[in-house]
Protein backbone atom coordinates (compact mmCIF):
# COMPACT_ATOMS: atom_id res chain seq x y z
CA UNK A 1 86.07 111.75 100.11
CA UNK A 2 88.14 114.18 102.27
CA UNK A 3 91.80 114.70 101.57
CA UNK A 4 94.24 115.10 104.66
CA UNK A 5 97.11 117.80 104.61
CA UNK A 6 99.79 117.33 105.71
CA UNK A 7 101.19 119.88 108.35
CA UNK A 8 104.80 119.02 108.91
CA UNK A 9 107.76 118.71 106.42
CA UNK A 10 110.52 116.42 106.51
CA UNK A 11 114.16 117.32 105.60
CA UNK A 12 115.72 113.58 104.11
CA UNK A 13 119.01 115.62 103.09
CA UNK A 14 118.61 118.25 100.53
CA UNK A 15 114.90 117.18 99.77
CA UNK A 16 111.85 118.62 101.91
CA UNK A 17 108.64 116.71 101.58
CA UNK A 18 105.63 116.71 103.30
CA UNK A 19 104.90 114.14 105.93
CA UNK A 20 101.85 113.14 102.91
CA UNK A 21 104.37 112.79 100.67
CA UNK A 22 106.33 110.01 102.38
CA UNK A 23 102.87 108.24 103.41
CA UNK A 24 101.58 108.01 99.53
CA UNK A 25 105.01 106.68 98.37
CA UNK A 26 104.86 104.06 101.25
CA UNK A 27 101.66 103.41 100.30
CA UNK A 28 102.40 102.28 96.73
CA UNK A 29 105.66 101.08 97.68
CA UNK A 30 103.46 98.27 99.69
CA UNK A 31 100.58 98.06 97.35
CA UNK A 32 102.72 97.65 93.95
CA UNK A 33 101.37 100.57 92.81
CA UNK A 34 103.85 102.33 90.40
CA UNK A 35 104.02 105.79 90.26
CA UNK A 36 104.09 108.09 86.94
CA UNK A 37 104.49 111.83 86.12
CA UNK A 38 101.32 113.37 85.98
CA UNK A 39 100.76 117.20 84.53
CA UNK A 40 100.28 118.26 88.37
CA UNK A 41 102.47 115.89 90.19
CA UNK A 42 103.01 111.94 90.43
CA UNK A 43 99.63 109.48 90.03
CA UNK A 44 99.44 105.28 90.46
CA UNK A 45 96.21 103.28 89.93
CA UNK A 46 95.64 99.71 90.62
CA UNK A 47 93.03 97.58 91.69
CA UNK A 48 94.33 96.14 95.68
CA UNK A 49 93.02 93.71 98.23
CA UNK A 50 91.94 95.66 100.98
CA UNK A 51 91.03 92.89 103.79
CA UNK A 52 89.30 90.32 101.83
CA UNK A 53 87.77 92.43 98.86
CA UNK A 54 89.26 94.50 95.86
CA UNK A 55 89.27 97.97 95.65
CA UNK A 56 90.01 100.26 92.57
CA UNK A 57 92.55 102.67 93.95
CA UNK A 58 94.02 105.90 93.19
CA UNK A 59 96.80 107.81 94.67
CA UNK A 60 97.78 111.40 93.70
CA UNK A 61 100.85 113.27 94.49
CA UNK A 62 101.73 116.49 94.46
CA UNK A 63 104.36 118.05 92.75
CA UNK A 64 104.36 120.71 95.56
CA UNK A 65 105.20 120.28 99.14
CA UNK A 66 102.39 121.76 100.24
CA UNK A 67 98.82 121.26 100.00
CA UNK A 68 97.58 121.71 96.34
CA UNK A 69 93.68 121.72 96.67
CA UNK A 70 93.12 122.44 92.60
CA UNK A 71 95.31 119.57 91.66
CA UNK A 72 93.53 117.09 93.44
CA UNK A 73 90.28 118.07 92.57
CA UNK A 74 91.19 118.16 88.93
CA UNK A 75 92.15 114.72 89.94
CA UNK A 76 89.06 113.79 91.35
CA UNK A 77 86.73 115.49 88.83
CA UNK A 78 88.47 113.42 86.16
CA UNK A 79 87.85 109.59 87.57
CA UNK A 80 85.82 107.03 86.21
């Protein structure tokens, strides 16, 4: 599994995200994935149809703008 960074930051008024940012919390947004406060940042699981099969799913985001590397592999190390 590779994770992207993001290399731009978007100003939406007073908040700066990262361009990864907005696509994880579109990406839940259209999946109906919720979600929740993690210890490193925000984290939704669900199981999703993806084409015509399901697919356990897990999307992580940081509580920092930038890249975190160590959060997400905590992240990953920790999955079923």
């Amino acid at each position: 599994m590779r994770v992207a960074r993001a290399l731009s930051s978007v100003h939406i008024g007073d908040i700066c995200c990262s361009v990864g940012h907005l696509i994880v919390d579109s990406l839940a947004a259209r999946l109906g994935l919720r979600l929740l406060p993690d210890k490193d940042g925000f984290v939704g699981q669900g199981t999703v149809n993806v084409g015509e099969a399901l697919v356990d799913l897990t999307l992580f985001k940081s509580s920092k703008t930038n890249f975190a590397p160590r959060p997400v592999l905590t992240l990953l190390q920790n999955l079923p």
